[in-house]
Protein backbone atom coordinates (compact mmCIF):
# COMPACT_ATOMS: atom_id res chain seq x y z
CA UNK A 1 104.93 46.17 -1.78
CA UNK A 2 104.73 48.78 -4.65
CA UNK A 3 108.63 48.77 -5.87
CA UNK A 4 108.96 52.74 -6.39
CA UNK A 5 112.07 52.69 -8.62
CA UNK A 6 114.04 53.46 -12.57
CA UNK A 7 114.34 50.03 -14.25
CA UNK A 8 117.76 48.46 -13.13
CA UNK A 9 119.92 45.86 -15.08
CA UNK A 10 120.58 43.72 -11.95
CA UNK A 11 121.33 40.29 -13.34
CA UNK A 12 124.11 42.23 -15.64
CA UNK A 13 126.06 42.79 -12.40
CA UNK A 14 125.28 40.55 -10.00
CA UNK A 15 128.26 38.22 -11.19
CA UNK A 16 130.74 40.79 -10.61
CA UNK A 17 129.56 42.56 -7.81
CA UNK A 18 128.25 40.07 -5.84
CA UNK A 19 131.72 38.95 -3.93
CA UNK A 20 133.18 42.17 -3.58
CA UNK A 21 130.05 43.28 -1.40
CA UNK A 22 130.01 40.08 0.59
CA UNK A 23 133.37 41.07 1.78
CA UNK A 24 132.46 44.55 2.47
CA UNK A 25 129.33 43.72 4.28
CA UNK A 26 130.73 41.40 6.28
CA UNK A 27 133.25 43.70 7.51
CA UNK A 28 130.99 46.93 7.66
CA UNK A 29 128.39 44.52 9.43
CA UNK A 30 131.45 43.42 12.14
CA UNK A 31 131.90 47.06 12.72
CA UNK A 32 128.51 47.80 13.57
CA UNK A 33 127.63 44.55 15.68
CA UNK A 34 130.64 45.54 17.57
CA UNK A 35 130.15 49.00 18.04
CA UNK A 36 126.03 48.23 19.66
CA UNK A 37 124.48 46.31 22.27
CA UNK A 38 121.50 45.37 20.12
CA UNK A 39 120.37 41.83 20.91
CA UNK A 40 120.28 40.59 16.66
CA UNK A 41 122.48 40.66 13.95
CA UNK A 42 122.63 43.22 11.51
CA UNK A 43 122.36 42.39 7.71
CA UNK A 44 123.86 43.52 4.23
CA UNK A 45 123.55 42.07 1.37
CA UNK A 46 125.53 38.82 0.54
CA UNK A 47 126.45 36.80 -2.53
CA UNK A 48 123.69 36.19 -4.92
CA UNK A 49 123.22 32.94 -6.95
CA UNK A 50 122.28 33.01 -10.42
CA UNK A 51 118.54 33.63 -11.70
CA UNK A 52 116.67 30.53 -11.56
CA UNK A 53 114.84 29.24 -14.99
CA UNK A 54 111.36 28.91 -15.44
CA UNK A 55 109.35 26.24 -17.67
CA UNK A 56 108.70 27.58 -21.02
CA UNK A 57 104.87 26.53 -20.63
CA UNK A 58 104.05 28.69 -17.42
CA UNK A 59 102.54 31.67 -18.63
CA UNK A 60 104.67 34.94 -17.71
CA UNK A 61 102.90 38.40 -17.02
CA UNK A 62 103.51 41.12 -19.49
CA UNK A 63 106.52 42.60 -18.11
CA UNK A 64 108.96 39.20 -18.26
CA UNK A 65 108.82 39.89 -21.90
CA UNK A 66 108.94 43.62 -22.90
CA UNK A 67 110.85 46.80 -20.81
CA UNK A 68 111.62 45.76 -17.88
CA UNK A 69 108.82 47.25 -15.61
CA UNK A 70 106.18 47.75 -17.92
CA UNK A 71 103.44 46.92 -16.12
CA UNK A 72 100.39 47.22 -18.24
CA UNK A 73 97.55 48.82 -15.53
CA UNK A 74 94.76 50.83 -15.90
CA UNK A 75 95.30 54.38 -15.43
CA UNK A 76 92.34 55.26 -12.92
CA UNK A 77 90.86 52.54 -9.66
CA UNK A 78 89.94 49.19 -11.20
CA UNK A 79 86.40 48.26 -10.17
CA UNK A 80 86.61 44.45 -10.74
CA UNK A 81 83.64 42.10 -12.00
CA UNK A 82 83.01 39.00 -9.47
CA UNK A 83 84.35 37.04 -11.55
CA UNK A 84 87.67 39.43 -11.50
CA UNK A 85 87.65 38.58 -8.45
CA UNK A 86 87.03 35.01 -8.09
CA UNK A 87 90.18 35.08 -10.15
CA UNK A 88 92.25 37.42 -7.79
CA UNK A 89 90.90 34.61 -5.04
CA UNK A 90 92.40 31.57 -7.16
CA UNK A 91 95.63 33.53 -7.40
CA UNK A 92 95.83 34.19 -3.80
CA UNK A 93 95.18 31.39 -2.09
CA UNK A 94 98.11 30.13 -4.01
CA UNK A 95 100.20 32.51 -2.59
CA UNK A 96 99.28 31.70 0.29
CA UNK A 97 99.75 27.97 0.07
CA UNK A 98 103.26 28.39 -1.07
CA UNK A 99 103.73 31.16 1.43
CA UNK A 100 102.58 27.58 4.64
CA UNK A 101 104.58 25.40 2.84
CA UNK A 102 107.87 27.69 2.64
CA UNK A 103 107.12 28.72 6.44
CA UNK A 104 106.99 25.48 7.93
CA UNK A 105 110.80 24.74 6.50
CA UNK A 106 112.58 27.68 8.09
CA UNK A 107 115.09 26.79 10.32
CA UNK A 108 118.06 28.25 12.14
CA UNK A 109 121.03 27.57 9.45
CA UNK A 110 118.89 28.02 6.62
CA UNK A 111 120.13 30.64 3.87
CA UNK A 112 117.75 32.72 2.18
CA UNK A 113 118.82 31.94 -1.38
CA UNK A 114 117.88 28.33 -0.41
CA UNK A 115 114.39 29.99 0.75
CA UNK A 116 114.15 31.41 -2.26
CA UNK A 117 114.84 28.06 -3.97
CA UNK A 118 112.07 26.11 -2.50
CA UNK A 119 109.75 29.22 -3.21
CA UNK A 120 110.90 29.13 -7.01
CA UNK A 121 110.06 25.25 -7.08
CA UNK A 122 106.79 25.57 -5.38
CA UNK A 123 105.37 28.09 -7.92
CA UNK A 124 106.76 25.53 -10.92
CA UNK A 125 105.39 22.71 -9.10
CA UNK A 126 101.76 24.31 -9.08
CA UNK A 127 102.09 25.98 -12.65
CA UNK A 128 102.54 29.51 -11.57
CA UNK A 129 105.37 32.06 -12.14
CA UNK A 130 106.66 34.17 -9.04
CA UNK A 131 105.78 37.43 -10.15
CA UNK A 132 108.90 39.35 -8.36
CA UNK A 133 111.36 37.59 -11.05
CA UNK A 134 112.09 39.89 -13.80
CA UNK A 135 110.26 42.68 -12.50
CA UNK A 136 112.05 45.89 -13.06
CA UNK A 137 114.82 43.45 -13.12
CA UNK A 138 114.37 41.86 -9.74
CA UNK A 139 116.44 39.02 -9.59
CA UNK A 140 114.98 36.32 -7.79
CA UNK A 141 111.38 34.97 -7.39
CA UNK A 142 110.59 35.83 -3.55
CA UNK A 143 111.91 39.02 -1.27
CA UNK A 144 113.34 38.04 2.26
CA UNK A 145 113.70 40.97 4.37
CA UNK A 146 115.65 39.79 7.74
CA UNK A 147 115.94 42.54 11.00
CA UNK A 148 117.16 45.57 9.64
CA UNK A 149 115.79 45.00 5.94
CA UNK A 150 112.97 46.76 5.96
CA UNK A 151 112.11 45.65 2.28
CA UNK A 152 112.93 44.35 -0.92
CA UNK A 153 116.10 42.53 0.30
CA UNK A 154 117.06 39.74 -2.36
CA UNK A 155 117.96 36.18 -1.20
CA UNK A 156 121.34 35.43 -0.74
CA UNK A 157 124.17 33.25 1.06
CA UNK A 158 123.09 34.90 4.26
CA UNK A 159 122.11 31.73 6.83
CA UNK A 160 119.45 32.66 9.09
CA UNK A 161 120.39 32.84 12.79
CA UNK A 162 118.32 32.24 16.08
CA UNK A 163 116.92 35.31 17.08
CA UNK A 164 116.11 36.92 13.45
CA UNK A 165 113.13 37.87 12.23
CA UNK A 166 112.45 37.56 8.48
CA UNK A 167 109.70 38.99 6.43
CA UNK A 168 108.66 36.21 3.26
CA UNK A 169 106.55 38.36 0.72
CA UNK A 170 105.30 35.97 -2.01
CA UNK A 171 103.32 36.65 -4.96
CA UNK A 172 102.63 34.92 -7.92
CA UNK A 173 100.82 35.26 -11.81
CA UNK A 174 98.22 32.13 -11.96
CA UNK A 175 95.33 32.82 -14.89
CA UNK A 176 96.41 36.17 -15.68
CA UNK A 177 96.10 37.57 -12.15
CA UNK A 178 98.78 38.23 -9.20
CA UNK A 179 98.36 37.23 -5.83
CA UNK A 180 100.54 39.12 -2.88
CA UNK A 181 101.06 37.76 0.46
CA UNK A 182 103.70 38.37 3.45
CA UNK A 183 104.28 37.74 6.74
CA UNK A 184 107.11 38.23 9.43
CA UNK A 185 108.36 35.14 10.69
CA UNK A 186 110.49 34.86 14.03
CA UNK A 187 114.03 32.38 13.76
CA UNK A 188 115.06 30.52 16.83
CA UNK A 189 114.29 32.22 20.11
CA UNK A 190 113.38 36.00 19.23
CA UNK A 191 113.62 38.61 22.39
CA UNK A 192 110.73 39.77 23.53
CA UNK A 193 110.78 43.24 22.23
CA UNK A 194 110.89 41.63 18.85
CA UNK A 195 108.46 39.44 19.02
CA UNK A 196 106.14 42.48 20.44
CA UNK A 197 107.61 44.02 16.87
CA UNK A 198 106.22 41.14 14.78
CA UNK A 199 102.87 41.13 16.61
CA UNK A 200 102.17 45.17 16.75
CA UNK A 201 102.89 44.67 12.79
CA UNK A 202 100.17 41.75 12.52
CA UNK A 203 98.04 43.71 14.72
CA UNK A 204 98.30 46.84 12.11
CA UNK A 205 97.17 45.42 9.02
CA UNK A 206 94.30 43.05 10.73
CA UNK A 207 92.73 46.69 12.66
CA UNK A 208 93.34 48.55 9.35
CA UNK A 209 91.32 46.02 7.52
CA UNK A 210 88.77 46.15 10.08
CA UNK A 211 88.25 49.27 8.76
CA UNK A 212 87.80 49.07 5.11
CA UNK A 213 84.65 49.01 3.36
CA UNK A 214 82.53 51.32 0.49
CA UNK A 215 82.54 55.07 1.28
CA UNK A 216 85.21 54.35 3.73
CA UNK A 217 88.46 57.54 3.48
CA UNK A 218 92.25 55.39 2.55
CA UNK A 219 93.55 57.85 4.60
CA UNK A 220 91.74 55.92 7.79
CA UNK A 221 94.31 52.77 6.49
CA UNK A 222 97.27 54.58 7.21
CA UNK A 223 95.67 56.75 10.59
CA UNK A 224 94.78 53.43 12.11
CA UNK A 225 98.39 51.68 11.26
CA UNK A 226 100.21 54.76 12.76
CA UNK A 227 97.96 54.79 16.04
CA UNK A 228 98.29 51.26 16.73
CA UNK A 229 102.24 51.25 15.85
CA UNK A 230 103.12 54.88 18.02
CA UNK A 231 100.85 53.20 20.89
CA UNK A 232 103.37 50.40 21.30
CA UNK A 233 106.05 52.69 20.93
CA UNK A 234 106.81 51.58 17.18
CA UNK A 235 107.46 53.95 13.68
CA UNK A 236 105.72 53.42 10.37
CA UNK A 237 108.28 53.35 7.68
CA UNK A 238 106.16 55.89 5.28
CA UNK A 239 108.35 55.10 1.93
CA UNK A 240 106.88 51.90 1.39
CA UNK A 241 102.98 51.65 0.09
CA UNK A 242 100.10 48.85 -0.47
CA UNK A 243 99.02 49.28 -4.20
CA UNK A 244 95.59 48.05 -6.32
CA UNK A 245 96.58 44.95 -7.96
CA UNK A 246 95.14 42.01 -10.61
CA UNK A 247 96.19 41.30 -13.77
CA UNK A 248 99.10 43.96 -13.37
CA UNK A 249 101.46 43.44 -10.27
CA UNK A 250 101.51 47.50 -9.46
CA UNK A 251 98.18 49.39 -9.86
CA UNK A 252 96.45 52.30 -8.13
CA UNK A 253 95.06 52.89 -5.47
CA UNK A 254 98.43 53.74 -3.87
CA UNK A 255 97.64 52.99 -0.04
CA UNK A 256 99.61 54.74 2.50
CA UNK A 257 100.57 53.97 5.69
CA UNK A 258 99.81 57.03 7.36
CA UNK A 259 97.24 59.37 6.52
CA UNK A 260 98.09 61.91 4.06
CA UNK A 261 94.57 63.63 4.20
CA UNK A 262 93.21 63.04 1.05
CA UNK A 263 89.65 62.69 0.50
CA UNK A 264 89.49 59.47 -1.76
CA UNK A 265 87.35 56.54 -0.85
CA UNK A 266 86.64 53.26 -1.29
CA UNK A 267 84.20 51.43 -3.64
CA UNK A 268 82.57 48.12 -3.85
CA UNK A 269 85.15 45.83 -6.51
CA UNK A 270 88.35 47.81 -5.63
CA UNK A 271 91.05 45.18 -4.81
CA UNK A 272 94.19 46.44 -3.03
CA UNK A 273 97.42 45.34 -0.92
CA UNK A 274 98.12 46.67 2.81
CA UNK A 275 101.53 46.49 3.76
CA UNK A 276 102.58 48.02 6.53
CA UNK A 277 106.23 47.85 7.37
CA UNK A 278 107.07 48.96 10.94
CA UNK A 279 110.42 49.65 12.76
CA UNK A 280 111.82 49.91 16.15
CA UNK A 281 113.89 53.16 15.36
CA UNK A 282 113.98 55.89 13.71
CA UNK A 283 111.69 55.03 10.04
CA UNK A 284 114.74 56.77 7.74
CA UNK A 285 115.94 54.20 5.08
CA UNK A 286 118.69 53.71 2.66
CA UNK A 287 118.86 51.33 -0.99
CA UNK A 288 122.27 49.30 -1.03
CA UNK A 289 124.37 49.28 -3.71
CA UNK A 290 122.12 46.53 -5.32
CA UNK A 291 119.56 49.06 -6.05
CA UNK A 292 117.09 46.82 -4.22
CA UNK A 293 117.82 46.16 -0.82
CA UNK A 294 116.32 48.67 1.67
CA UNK A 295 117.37 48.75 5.33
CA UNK A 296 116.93 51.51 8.19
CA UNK A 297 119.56 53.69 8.50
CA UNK A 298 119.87 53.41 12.24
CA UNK A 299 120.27 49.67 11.56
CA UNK A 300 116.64 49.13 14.05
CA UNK A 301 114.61 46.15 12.96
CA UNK A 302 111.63 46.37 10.83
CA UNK A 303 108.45 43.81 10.49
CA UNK A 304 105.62 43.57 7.68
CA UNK A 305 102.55 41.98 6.74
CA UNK A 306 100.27 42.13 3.65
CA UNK A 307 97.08 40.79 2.46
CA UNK A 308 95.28 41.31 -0.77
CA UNK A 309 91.42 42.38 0.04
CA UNK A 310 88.58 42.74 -1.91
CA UNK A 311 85.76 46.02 -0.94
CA UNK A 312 82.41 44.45 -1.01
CA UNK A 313 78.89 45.22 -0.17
CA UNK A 314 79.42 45.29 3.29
CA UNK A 315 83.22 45.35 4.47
CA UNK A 316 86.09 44.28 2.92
CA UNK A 317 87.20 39.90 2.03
CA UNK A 318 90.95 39.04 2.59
CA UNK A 319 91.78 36.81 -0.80
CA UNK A 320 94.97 35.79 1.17
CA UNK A 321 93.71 33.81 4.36
C-alpha cells in the first residue's frame, strides 16, 4: 500500500508515548464498544515494543540508510526486462511464503507484536529484510490492520480476539527487488457479514486482475473494484492506492481504486500492486496520533488484499501466488 505521508520520527517517541495511548485507547475504545451494537471489537493503537534488529549481512534497500523515505524510483512507468522480472518473481514468492507460514500460526490470544515477531524472524531466517522497517520511519517489519484499521496499523500488545478480522501485508527486499503481498484473515468464528466483507475484498482484486493486460485503461482497475464492492453493498476506501514497484518499494503507476477517468494504459513489463481496501461504512478515515495507524471514522470494519502482477503479452502474471 503506497504510504502517502511527511517523513515521521516514530521510534523517537514510541517509548514515551506508547503507555499513555494504551490507556487512552482502552478507555476511548470502552466508550465506543459500549455505546454500539456492532458484533467486533473496536481497535486503537496499543503499546509498541521496541524495533527489532536486523543482521548486519542482509542487504537493506536504499532508504534504511539515507532520509528516511527516500525511495530512489524512476520518475516515469518502469518497463522491466524479463529478467527484471524474474527477479520481482524471486522476491515475491518469498513474500508469499512468509506471508503461509505467519498465517497458519494465528490464533485467538495471539498479539500482533508477537505476529510481527515471527514475521521479523522469517525474513532473517531466509536472508531478506522486511521492507516496511525503517521506511519513512515505520517502526516494525509487517502492518496488521485488525476490523476498523483500515491500514497501516503497527503491531502492538493488542491480542487478537475470536471474531476479528486482520489484514497481514508483507513485503520484503531479496536481490535488490521488493515483493508485496496481503491478505485478510478471519480470527475465531467471524459473523457472517464479515466474512461476506473478507470475500467481496478477495473477489475485488482477483476480477480487477482479470482485467489487466497491454492497452488496457487503469481506470478499469478501480471501475471494476467499485462495481463489485457497491454490488454487495460495500465502500471502497479511495485514500489508499496500489503503486509500480521493484527495486524501489513506492513507484508509479499510482493505481486507484476507483476510476478517476484518466486515459493512461497499460504496457507489456509494467509491474504494479492492487490493493483494494474495502469497508462496511462510510469510507472516511482518520491517522492516530502515531502518524501511522489509519482507521474509519465511523469505526466500520475494513478488509484488503494485494498482489504484485506483471503486464505481459497477453494478460497480466500474479508474482505473489
Amino acid at each position: 500500500m503506497k504510504m502517502v505521508k511527511t517523513a515521521f520520527s516514530y521510534q523517537v517517541f514510541a517509548g514515551l508515548k506508547s503507555t499513555f495511548w494504551a490507556l487512552q485507547n482502552r478507555l476511548a475504545r470502552s466508550t465506543i464498544n459500549h455505546n454500539n451494537n456492532r458484533p467486533f471489537s473496536i481497535v486503537m493503537p496499543e503499546k509498541v515494543s521496541p524495533i527489532r534488529s536486523v543482521p548486519s549481512h542482509i542487504p537493506t534497500p536504499p532508504y534504511v540508510s539515507t532520509t528516511p523515505g527516500q525511495d530512489a524510483c524512476p520518475l516515469n512507468i518502469e518497463i522491466h526486462s524479463q529478467e527484471g522480472i524474474n527477479r520481482m518473481k524471486d522476491a515475491c514468492h518469498l513474500a508469499r511464503k512468509i506471508l503461509n507460514l505467519t498465517a497458519e500460526q494465528l490464533k485467538v490470544g495471539m498479539t500482533t507484536d508477537k505476529i510481527d515477531e515471527i514475521v521479523h524472524q522469517l525474513c532473517i531466517d531466509h536472508n531478506v529484510y522486511p521492507s516496511p522497517l525503517g521506511y519513512l520511519g515505520f517502526p516494525k517489519s509487517v502492518c496488521t490492520s485488525v476490523n476498523n484499521v483500515a491500514c497501516h496499523g503497527i503491531p502492538d500488545s493488542r491480542p487478537l480476539q475470536d471474531n476479528d478480522i486482520i489484514n497481514i501485508d508483507v513485503t520484503v527486499y531479496a536481490n535488490g527487488y521488493h515483493g508485496d503481498v496481503s491478505e485478510t484473515y478471519l480470527i475465531g468464528n467471524v459473523d457472517e457479514r464479515g466474512q461476506t466483507l473478507v470475500e467481496t475484498t478477495r473477489q475485488c482484486l482477483m476480477e480487477s486482475i482479470a482485467l489487466c493486460r497491454p492497452g488496457t485503461r487503469f481506470g478499469e482497475i478501480g471501475r471494476k473494484i467499485s462495481e463489485v464492492a457497491s454490488s454487495a453493498g460495500f465502500r471502497v476506501i479511495p485514500e489508499f492506492c496500489g503503486h509500480g514497484i521493484g527495486t524501489y518499494f513506492h513507484g508509479l503507476p499510482d493505481i486507484f481504486h476507483i476510476d478517476l477517468g484518466d486515459d493512461a494504459k497499460m504496457q507489456k513489463g509494467m509491474i504494479f500492486t492492487i490493493e483494494p481496501v474495502i469497508c462496511d461504512g462510510k469510507p472516511d478515515i482518520k491517522i492516530c496520533s502515531d502518524a501511522w495507524t489509519a482507521i474509519t471514522k465511523d469505526n466500520s470494519r475494513s478488509a484488503q488484499f494485494e498482489h504484485c502482477i506483471a503486464i505481459v503479452e497477453n494478460g497480466a502474471e500474479i508474482l505473489t501466488l
